[in-house]
PDB file of N, CA and C in Angstrom:
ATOM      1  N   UNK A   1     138.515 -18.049 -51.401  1.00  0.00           N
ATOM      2  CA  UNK A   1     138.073 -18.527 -50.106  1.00  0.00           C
ATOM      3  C   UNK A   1     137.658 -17.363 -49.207  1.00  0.00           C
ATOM      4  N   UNK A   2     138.583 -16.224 -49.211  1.00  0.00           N
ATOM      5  CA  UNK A   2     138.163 -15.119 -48.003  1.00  0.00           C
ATOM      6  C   UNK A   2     136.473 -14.389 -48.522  1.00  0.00           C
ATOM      7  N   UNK A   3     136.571 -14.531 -49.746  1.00  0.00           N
ATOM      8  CA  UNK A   3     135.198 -13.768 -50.764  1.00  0.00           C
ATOM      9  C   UNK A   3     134.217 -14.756 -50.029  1.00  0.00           C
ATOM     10  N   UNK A   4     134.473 -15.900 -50.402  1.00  0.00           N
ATOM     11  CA  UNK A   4     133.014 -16.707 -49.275  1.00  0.00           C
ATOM     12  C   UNK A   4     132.287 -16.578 -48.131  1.00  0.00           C
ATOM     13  N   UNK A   5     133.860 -16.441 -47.625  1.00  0.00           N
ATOM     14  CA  UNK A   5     133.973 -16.419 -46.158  1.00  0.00           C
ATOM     15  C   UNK A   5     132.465 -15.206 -45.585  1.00  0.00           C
ATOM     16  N   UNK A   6     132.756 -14.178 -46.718  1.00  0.00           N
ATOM     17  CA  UNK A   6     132.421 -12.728 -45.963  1.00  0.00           C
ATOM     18  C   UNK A   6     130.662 -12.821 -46.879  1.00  0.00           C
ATOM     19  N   UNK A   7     130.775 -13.748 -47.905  1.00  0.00           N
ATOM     20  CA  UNK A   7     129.636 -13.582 -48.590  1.00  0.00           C
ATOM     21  C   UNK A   7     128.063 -14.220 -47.946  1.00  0.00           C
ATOM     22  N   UNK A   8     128.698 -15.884 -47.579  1.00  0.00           N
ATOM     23  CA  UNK A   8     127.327 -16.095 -47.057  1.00  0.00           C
ATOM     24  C   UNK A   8     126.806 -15.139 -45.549  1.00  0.00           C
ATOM     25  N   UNK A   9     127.354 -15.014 -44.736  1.00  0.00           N
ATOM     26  CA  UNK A   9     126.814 -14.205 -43.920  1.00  0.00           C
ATOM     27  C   UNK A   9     125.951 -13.146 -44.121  1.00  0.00           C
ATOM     28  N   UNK A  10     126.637 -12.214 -45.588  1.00  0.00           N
ATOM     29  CA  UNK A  10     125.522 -11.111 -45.781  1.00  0.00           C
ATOM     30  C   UNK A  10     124.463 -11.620 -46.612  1.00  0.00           C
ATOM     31  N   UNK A  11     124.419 -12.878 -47.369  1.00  0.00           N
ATOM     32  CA  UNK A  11     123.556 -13.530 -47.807  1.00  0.00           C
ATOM     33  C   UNK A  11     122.723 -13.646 -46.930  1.00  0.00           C
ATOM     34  N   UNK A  12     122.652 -14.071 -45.854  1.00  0.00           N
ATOM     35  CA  UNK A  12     121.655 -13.972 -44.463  1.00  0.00           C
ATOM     36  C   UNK A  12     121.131 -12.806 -43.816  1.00  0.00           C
ATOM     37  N   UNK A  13     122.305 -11.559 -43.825  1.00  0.00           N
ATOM     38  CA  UNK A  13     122.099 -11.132 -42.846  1.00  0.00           C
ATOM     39  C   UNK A  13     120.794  -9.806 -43.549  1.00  0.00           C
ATOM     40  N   UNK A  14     121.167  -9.746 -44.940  1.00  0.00           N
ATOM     41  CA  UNK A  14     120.729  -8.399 -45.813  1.00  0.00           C
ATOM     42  C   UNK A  14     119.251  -8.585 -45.907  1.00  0.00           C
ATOM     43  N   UNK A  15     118.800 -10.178 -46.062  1.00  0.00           N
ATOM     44  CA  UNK A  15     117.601 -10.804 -46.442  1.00  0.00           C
ATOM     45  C   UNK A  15     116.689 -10.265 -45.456  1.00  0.00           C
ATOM     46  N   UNK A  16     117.570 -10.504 -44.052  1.00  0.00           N
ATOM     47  CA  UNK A  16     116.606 -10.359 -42.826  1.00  0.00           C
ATOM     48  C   UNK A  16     116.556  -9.232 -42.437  1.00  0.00           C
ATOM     49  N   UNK A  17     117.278  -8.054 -42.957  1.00  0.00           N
ATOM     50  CA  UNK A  17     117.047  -6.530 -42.637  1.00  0.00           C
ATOM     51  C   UNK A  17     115.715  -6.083 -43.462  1.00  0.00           C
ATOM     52  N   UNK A  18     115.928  -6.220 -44.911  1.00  0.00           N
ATOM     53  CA  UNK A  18     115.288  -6.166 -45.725  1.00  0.00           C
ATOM     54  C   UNK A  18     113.695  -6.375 -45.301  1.00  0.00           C
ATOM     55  N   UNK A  19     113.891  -7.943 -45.220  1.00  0.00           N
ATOM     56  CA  UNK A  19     112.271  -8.390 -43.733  1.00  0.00           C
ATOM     57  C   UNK A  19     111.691  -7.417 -43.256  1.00  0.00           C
ATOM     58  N   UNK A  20     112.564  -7.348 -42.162  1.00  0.00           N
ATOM     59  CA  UNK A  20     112.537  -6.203 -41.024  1.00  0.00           C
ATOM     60  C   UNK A  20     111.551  -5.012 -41.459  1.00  0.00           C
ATOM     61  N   UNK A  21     112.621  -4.193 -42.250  1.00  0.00           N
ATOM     62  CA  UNK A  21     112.397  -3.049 -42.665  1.00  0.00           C
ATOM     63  C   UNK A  21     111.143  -3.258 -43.600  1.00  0.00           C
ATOM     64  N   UNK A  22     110.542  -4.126 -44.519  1.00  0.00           N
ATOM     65  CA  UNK A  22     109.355  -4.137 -44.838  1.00  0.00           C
ATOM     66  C   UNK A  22     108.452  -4.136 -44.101  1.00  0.00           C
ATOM     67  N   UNK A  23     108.603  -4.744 -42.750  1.00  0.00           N
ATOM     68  CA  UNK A  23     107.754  -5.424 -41.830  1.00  0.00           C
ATOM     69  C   UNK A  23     107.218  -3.838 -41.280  1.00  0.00           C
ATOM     70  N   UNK A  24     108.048  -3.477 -40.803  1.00  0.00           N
ATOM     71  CA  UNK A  24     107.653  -1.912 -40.306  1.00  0.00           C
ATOM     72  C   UNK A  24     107.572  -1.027 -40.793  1.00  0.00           C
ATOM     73  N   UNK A  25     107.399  -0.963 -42.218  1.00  0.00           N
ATOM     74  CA  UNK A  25     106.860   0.144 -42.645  1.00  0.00           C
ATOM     75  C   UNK A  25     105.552   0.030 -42.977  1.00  0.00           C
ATOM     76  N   UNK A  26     105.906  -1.534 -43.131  1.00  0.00           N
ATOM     77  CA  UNK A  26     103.803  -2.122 -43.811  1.00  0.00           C
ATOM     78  C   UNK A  26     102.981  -1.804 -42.621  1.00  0.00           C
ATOM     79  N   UNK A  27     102.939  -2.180 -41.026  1.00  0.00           N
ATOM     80  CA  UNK A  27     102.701  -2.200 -40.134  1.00  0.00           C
ATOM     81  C   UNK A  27     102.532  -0.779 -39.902  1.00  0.00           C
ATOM     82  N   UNK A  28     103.449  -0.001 -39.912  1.00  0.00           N
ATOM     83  CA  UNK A  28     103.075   1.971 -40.060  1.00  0.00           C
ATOM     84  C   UNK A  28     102.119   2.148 -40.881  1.00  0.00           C
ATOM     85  N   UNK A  29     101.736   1.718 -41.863  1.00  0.00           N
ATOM     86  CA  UNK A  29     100.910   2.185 -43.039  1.00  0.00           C
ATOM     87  C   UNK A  29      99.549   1.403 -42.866  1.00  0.00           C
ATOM     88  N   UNK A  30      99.791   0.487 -42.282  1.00  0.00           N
ATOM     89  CA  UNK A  30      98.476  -0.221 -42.233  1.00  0.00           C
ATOM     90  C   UNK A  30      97.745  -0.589 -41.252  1.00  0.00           C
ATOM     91  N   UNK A  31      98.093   0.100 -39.980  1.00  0.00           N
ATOM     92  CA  UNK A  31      98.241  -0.244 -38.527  1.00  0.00           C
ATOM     93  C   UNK A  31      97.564   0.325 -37.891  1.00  0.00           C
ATOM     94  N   UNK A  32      96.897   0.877 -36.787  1.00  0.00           N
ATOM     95  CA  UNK A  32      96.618   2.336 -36.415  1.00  0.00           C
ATOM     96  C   UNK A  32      97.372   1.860 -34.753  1.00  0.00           C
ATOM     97  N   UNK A  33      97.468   2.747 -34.148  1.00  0.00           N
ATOM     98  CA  UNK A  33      98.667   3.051 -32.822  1.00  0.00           C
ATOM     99  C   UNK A  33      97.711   1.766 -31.702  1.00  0.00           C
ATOM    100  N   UNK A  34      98.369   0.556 -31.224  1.00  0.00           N
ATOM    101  CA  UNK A  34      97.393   0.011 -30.129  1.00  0.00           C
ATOM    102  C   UNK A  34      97.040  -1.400 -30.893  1.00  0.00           C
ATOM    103  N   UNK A  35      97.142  -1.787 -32.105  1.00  0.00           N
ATOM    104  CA  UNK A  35      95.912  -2.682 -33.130  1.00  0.00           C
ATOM    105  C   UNK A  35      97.091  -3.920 -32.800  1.00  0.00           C
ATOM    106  N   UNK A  36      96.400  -4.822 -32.943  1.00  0.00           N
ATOM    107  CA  UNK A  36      96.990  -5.939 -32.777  1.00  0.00           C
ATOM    108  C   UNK A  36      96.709  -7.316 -33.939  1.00  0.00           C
ATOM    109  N   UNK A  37      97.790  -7.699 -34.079  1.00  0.00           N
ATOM    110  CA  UNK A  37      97.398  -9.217 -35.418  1.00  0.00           C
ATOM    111  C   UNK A  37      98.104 -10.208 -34.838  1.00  0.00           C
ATOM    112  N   UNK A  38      97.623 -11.112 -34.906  1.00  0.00           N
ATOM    113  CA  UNK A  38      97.541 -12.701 -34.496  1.00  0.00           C
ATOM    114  C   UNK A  38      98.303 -13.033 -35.927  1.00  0.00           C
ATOM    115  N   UNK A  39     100.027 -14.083 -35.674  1.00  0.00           N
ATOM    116  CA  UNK A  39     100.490 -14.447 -37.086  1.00  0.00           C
ATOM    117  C   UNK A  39     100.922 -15.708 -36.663  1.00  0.00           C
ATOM    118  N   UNK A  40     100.471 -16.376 -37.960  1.00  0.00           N
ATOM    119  CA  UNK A  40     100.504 -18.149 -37.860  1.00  0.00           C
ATOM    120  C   UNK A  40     100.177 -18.647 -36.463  1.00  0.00           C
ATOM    121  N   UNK A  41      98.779 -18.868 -36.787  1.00  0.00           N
ATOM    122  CA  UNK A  41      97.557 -19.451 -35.952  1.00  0.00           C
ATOM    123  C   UNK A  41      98.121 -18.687 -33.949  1.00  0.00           C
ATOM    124  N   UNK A  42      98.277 -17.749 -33.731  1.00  0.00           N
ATOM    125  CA  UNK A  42      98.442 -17.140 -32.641  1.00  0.00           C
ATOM    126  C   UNK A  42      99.947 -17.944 -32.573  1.00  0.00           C
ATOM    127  N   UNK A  43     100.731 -18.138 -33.003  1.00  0.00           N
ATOM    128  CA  UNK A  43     102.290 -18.153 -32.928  1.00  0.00           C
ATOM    129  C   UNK A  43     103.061 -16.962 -32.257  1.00  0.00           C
ATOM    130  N   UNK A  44     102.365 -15.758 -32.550  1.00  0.00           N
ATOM    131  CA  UNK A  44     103.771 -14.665 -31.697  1.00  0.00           C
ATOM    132  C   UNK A  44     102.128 -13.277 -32.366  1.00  0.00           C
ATOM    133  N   UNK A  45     102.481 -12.693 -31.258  1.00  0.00           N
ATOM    134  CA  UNK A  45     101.470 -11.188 -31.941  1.00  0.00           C
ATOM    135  C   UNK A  45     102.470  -9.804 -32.560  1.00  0.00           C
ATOM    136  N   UNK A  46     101.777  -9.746 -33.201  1.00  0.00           N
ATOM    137  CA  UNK A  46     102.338  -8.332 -33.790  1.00  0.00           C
ATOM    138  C   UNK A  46     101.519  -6.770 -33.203  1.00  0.00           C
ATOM    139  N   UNK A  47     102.148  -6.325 -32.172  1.00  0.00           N
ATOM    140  CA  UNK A  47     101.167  -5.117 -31.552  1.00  0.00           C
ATOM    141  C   UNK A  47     101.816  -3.772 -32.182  1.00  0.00           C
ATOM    142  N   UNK A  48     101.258  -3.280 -32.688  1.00  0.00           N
ATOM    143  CA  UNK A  48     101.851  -1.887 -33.207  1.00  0.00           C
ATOM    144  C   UNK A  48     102.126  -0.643 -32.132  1.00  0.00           C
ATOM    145  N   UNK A  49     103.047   0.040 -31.443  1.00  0.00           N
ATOM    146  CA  UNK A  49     103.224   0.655 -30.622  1.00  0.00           C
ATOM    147  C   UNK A  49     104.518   1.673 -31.094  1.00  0.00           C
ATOM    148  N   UNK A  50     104.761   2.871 -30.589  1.00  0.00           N
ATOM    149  CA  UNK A  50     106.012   3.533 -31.228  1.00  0.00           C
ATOM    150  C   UNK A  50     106.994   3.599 -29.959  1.00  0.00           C
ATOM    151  N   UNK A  51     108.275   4.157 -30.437  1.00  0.00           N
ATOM    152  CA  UNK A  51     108.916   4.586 -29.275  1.00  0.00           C
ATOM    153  C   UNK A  51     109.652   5.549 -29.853  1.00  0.00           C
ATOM    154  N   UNK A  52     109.563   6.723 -29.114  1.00  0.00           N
ATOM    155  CA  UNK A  52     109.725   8.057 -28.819  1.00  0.00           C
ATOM    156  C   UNK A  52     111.725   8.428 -29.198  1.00  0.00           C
ATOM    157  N   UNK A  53     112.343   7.460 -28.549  1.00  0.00           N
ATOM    158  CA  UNK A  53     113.685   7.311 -28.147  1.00  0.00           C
ATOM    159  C   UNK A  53     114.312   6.096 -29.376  1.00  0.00           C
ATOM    160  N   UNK A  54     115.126   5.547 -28.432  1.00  0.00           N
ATOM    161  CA  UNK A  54     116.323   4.623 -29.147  1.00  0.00           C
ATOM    162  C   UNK A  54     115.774   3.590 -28.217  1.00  0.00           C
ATOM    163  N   UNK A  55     116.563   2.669 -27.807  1.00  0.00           N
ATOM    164  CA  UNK A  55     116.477   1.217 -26.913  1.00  0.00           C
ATOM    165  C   UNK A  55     116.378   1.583 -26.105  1.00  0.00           C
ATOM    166  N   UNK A  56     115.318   0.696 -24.990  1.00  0.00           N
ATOM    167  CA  UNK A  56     114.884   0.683 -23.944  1.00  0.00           C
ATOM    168  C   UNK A  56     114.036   2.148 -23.910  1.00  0.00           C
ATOM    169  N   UNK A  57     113.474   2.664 -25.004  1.00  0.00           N
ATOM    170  CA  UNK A  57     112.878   4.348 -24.278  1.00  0.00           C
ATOM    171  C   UNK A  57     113.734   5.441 -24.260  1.00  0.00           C
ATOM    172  N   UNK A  58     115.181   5.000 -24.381  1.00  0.00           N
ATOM    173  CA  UNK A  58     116.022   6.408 -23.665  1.00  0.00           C
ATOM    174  C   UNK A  58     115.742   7.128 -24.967  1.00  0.00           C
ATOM    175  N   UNK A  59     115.680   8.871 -24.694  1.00  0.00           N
ATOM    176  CA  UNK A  59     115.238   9.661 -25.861  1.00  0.00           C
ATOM    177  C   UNK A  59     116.234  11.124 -25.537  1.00  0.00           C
ATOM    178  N   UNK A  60     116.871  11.203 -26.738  1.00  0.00           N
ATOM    179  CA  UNK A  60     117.589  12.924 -26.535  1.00  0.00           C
ATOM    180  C   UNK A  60     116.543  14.280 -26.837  1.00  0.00           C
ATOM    181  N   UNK A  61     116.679  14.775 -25.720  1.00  0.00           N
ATOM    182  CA  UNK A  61     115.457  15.996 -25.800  1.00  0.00           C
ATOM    183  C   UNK A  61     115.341  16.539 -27.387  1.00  0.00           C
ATOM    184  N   UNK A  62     114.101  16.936 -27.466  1.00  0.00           N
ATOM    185  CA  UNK A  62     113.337  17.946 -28.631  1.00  0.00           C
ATOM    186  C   UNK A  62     113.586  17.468 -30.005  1.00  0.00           C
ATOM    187  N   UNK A  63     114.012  18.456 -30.922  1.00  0.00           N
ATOM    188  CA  UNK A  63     114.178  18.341 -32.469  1.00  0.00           C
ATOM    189  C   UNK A  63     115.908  17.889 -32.598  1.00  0.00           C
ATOM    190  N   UNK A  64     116.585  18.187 -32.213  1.00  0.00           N
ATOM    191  CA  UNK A  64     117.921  17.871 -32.357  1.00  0.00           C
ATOM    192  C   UNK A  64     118.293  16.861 -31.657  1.00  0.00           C
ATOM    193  N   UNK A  65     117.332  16.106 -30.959  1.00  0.00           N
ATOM    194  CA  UNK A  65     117.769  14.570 -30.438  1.00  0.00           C
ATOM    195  C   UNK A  65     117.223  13.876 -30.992  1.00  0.00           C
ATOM    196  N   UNK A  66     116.545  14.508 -32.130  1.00  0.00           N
ATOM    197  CA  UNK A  66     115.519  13.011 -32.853  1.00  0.00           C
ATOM    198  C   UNK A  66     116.356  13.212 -34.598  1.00  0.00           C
ATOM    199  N   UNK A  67     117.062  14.712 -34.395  1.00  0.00           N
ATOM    200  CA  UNK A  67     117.743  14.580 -35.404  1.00  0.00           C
ATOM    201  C   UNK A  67     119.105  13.984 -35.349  1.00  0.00           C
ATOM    202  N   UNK A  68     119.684  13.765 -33.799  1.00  0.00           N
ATOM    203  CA  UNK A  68     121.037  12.929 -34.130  1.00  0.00           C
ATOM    204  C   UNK A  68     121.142  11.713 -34.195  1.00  0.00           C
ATOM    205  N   UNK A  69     119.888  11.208 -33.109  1.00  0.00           N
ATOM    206  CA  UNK A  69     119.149  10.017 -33.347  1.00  0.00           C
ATOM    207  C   UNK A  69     119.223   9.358 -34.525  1.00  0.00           C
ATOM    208  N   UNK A  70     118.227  10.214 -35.890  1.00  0.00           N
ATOM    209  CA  UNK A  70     118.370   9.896 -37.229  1.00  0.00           C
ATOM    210  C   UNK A  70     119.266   9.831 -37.995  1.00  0.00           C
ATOM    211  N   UNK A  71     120.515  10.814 -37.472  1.00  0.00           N
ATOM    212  CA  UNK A  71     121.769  10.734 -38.574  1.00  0.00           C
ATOM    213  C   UNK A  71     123.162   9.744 -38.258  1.00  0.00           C
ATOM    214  N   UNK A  72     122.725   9.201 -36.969  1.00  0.00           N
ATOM    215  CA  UNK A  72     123.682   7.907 -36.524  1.00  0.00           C
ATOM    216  C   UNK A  72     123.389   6.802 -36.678  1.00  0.00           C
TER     217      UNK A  72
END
């Protein structure tokens, strides 16, 4: 019972990272900075844009804030 418990959730949750993480790398590779796609008949847009920082913009100065950034 506890094995269930903990299983379907990551059954959900891994699928939709997975998504995710395809979603934005295809979009990096196939994108150029500004481009915009219309998905299922203008349902929601996909605008390609970066951010510099973490959430909301906030960013730790230079090379060693984008490297602690990356290792947390």
């Amino acid at each position: 019972m506890q094995k269930k418990r903990f299983l379907i959730p990551l059954l959900i949750i891994f699928p939709i990272i997975a998504l995710d993480q395809f979603v934005k790398i295809w979009i990096k590779n196939h994108l150029y900075l500004g481009e915009e796609i219309n998905v299922f008949r203008n349902l929601f847009i996909i605008h390609f844009t970066e951010n510099n920082g973490f959430a909301f913009g906030y960013e730790l100065g230079g090379r060693s804030g984008k490297i602690i950034l990356t290792s947390s």
